[in-house]
Protein backbone atom coordinates (compact mmCIF):
# COMPACT_ATOMS: atom_id res chain seq x y z
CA UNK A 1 0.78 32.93 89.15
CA UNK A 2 2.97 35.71 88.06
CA UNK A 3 5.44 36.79 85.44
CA UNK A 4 8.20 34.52 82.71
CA UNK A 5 7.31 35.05 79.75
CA UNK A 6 9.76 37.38 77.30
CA UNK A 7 8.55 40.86 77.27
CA UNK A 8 9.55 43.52 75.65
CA UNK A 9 10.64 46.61 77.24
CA UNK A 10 7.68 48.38 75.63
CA UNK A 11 5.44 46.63 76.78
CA UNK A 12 5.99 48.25 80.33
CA UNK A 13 4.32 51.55 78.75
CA UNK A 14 1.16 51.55 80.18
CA UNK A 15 -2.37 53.08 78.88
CA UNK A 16 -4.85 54.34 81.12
CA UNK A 17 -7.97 55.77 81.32
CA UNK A 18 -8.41 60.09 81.78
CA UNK A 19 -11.50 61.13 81.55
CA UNK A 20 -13.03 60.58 77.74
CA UNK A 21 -9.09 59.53 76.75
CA UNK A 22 -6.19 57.98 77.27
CA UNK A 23 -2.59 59.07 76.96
CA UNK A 24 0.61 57.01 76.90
CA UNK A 25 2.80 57.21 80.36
CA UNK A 26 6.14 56.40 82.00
CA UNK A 27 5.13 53.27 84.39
CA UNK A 28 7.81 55.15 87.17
CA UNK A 29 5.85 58.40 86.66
CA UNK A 30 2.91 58.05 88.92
CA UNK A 31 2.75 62.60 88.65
CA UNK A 32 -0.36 64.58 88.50
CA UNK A 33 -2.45 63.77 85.25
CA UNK A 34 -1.03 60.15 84.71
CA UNK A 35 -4.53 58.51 86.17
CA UNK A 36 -7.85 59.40 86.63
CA UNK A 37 -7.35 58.79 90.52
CA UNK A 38 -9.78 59.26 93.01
CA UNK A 39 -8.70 62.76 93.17
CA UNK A 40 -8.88 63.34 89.64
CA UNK A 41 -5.19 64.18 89.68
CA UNK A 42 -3.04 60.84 89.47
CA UNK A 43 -3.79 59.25 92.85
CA UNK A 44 -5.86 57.98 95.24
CA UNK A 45 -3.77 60.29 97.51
CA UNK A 46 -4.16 63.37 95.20
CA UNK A 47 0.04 62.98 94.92
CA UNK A 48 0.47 60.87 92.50
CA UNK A 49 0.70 58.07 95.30
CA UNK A 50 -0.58 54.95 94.53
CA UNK A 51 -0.54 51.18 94.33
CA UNK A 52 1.08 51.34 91.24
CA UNK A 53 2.53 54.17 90.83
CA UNK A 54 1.92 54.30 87.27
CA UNK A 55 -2.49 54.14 86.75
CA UNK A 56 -4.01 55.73 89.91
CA UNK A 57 -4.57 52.45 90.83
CA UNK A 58 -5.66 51.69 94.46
CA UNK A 59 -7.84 48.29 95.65
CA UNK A 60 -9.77 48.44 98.46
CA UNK A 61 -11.20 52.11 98.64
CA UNK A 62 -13.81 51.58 96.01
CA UNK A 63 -14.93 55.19 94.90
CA UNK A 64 -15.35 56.10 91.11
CA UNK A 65 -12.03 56.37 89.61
CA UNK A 66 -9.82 54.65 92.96
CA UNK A 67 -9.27 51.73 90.74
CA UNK A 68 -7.22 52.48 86.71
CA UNK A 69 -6.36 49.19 85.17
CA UNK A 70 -2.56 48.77 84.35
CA UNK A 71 -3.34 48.44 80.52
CA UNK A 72 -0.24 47.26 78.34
CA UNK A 73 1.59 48.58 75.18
CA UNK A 74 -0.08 45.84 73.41
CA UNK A 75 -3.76 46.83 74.61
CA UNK A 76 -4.04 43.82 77.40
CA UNK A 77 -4.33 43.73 80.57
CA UNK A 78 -3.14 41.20 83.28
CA UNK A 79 -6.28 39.87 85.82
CA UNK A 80 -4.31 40.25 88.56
CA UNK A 81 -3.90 44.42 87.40
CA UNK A 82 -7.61 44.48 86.04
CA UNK A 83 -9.40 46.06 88.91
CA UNK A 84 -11.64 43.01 88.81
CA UNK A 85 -12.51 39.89 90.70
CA UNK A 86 -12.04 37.52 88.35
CA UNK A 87 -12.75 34.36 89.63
CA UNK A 88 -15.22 35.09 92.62
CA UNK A 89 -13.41 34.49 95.51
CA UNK A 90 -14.35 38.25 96.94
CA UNK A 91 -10.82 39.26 96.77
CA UNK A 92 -9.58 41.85 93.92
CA UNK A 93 -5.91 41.69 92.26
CA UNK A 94 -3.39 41.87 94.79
CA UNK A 95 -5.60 40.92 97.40
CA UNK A 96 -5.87 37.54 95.62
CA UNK A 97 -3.84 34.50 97.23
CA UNK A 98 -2.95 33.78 93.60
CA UNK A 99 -2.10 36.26 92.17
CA UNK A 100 2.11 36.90 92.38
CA UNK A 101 2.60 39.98 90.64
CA UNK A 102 1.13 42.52 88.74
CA UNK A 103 2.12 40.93 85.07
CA UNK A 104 0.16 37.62 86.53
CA UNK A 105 -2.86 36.77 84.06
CA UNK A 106 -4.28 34.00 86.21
CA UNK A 107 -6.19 34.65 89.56
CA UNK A 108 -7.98 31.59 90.15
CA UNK A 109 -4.72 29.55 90.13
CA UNK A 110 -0.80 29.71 90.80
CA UNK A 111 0.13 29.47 87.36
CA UNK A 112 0.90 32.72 85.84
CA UNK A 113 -1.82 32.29 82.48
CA UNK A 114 1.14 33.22 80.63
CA UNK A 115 1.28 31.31 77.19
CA UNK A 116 4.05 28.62 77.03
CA UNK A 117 5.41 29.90 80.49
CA UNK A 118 7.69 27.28 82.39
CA UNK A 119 7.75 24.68 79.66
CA UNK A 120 10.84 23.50 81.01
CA UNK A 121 10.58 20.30 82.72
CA UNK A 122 13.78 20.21 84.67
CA UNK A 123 15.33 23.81 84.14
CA UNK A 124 13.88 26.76 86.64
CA UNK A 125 15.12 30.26 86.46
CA UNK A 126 13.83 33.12 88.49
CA UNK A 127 9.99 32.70 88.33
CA UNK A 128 8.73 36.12 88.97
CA UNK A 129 10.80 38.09 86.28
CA UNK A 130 8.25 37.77 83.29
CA UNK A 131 10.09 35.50 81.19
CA UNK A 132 11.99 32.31 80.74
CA UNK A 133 15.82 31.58 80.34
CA UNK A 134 18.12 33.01 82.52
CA UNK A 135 19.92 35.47 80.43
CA UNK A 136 18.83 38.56 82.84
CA UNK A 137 18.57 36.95 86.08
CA UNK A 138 21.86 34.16 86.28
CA UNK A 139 18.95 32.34 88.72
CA UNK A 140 19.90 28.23 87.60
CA UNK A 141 17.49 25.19 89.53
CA UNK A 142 17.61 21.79 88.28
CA UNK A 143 13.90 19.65 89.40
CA UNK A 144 16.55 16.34 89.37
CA UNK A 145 18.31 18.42 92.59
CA UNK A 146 14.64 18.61 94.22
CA UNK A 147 14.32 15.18 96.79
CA UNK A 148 10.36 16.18 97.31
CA UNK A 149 10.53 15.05 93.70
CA UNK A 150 8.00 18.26 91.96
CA UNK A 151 9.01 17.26 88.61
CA UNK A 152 7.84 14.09 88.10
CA UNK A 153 7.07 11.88 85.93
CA UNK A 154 8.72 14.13 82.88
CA UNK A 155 11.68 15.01 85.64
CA UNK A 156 12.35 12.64 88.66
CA UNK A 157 14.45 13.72 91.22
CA UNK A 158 18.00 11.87 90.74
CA UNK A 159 20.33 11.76 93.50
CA UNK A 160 23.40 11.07 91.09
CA UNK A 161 22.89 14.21 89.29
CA UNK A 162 25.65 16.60 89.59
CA UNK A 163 24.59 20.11 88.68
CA UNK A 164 22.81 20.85 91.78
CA UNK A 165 24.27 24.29 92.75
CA UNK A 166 24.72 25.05 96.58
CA UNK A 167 24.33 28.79 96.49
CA UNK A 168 22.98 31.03 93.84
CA UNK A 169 24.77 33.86 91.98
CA UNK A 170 25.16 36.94 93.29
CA UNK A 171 23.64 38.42 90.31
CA UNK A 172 20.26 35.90 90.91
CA UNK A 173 20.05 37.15 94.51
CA UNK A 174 20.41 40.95 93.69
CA UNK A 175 17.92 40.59 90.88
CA UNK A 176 14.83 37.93 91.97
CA UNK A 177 15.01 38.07 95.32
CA UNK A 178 13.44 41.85 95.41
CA UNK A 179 10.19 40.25 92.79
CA UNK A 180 10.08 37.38 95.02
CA UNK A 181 6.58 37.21 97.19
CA UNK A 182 7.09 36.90 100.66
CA UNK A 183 7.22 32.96 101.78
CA UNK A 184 9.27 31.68 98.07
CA UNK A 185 12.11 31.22 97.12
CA UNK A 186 13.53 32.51 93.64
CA UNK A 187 12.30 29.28 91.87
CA UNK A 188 8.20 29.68 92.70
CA UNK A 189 8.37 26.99 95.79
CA UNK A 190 6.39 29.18 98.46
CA UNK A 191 5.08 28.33 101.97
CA UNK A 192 1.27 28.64 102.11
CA UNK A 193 -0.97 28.06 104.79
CA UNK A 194 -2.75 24.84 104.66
CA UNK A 195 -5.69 26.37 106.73
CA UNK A 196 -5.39 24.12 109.44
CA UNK A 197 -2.57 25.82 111.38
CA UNK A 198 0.02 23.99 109.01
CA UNK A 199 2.01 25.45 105.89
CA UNK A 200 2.64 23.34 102.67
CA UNK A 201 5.95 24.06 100.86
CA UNK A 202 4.33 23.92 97.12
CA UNK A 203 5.51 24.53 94.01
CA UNK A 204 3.33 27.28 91.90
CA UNK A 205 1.72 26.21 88.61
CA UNK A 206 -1.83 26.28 86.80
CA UNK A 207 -2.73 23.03 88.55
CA UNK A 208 -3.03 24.62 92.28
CA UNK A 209 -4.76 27.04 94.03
CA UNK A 210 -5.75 27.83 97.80
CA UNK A 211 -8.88 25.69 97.29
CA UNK A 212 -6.32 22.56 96.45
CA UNK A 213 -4.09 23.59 98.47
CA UNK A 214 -3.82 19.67 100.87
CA UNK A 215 -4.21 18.24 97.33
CA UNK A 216 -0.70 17.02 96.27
CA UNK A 217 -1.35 15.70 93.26
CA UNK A 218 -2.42 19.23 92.17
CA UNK A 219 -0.34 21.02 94.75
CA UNK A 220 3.11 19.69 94.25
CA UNK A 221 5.15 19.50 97.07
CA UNK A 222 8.70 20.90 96.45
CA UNK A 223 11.94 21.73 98.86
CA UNK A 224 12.82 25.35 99.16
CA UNK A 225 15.85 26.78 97.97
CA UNK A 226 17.45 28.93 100.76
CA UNK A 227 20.04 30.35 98.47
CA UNK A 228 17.46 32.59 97.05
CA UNK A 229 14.33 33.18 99.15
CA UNK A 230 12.10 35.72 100.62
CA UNK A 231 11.17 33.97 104.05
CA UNK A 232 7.73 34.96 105.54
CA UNK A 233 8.08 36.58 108.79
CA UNK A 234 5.85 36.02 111.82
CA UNK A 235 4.31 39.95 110.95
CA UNK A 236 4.76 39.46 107.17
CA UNK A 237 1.62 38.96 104.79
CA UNK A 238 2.24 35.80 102.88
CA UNK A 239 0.83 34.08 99.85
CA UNK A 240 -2.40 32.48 101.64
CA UNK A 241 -1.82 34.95 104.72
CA UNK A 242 -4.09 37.36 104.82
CA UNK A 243 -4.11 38.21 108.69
CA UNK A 244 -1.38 38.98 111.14
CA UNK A 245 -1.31 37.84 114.90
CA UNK A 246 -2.68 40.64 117.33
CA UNK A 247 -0.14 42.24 118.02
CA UNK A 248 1.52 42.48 115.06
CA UNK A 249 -1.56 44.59 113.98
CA UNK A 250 -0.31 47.84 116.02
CA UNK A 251 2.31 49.46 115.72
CA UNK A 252 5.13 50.21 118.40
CA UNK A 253 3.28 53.27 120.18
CA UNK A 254 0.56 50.39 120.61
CA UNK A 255 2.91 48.20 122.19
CA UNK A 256 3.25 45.28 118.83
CA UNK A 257 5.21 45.60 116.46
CA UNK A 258 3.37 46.44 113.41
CA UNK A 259 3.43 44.99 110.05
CA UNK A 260 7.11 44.24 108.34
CA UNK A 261 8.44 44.09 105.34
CA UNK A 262 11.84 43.19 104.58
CA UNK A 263 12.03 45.64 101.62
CA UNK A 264 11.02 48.23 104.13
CA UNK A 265 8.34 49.73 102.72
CA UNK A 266 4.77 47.69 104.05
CA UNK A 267 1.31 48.46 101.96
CA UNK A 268 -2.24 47.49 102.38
CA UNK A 269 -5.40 48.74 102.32
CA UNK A 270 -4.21 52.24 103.59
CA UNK A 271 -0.74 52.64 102.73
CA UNK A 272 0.20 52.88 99.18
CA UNK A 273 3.60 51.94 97.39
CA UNK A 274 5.32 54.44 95.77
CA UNK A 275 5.91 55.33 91.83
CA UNK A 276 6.46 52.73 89.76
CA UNK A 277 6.04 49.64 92.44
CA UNK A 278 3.10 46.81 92.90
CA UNK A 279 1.73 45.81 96.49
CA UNK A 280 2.58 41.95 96.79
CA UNK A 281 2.09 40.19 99.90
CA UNK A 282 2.15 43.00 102.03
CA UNK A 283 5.23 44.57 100.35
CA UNK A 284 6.04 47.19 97.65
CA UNK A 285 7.65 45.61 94.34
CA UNK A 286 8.98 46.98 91.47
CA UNK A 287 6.86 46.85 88.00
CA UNK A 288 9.56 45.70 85.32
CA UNK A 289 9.75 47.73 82.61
């Protein structure tokens, strides 16, 4: 469901739509002329202010123009970026339970639909950086250190193994944590509703989705690594979590507390994320480049 495979740094220069064109932009510009926003002037906002930051993209308005697919140097575009409903559950790109980020090419699943993405049967490095091996992150997981056992058959869990790490480098925290969806850890093992009041602590590949979700077989069940995590608070949307409790729908003049975020900056269907960042569970993250 979102975002390990290598990818070039170019690849972060998007394409979008403008008018009868298209021009070439900086993904952190999000400025007048870089979409063909709703406003006809780079934003649903008529700022530049947008979902993105970087296409005029905003879900959920639905006028001509709200919605500019984030369209890569290479001339693709990821499903959960595509302005579309891809797999006809009603919900749009980040509004999809599966979808984990805005480089995530599969919406009907967990996995991320990224070619030969977590091929690794044992080794896990941060999942939601857009590509394997660790050389960027310093995020190290072993499946063998896992007791709920997600790895097997090709990966057991083994109590005698030795490289099971206690805390995470300071480097993995600073980095993944930030992509991280609210309710997982660094390593793709979120918390997800099970729909009947319970949460399931799964592990996200191509084999699960919310419709599986009390499947085990298909939803692995995995142990989440506190060392790098993004808990999901009582007033946080989640992966699976689409509503808040009542009173965490007002804000403090109301008497609840409002939405949170623990990057500070909330977004949904009315409040956009600034230049350059990608509304995930709730919260504004930043679109690698």
């Amino acid at each position: 469901m979102t975002i390990r495979r290598a990818l070039a740094p170019s690849l972060f220069a998007l394409v979008v739509a403008v008018g009868c064109g298209s021009s070439t932009i900086d993904p952190l510009d999000g400025g007048p002329g870089s979409s063909s926003g709703a406003n006809g002037d780079g934003g649903l906002f008529g700022d530049g202010s947008n979902v993105y930051g970087d296409g005029g993209y905003y879900p959920g308005d639905g006028s001509p123009g709200s919605c500019s697919p984030l369209v890569l140097a290479d001339g693709t575009t990821p499903q959960c970026a595509d302005c579309k409903d891809n797999d006809g559950d009603g919900k749009v790109d980040w509004q999809d339970p599966e979808c984990a980020g805005p480089l995530d090419n599969d919406e009907a699943t967990f996995g991320t639909g990224i070619p030969g993405d977590n091929v690794d049967a044992c080794k896990q490095d941060c999942f939601f950086d857009g590509n394997s091996g660790q050389g960027d992150d310093r995020c190290e997981w072993n499946l063998k250190c896992d007791p709920a056992n997600p790895g097997a058959p090709s990966c057991p869990y083994d109590p005698g193994y030795k490289n099971c790490p206690g805390t995470q480098s300071a480097q993995c925290i600073a980095f993944c944590a930030k992509l991280t969806p609210n309710g997982c850890d660094c390593f793709g093992c979120c918390d997800v509703p099970t729909g009947d009041g319970g949460v399931a602590h799964v592990t996200l590949s191509s084999t699960c989705s919310m419709a599986d979700i009390n499947d085990p077989s298909k939803c692995k069940t995995c142990t989440p690594n506190p060392s790098c995590s993004n808990p999901c608070d009582r007033c946080e949307l989640c992966l699976g979590k689409t509503t808040l409790p009542a009173d965490c729908a007002t804000g403090a003049t109301d008497g609840g507390t409002g939405q949170t975020c623990s990057t500070g900056e909330v977004c949904n269907e009315t409040t956009a994320c600034p230049a350059g960042k990608f509304c995930l569970t709730g919260c504004c993250v930043p679109v690698l480049r």
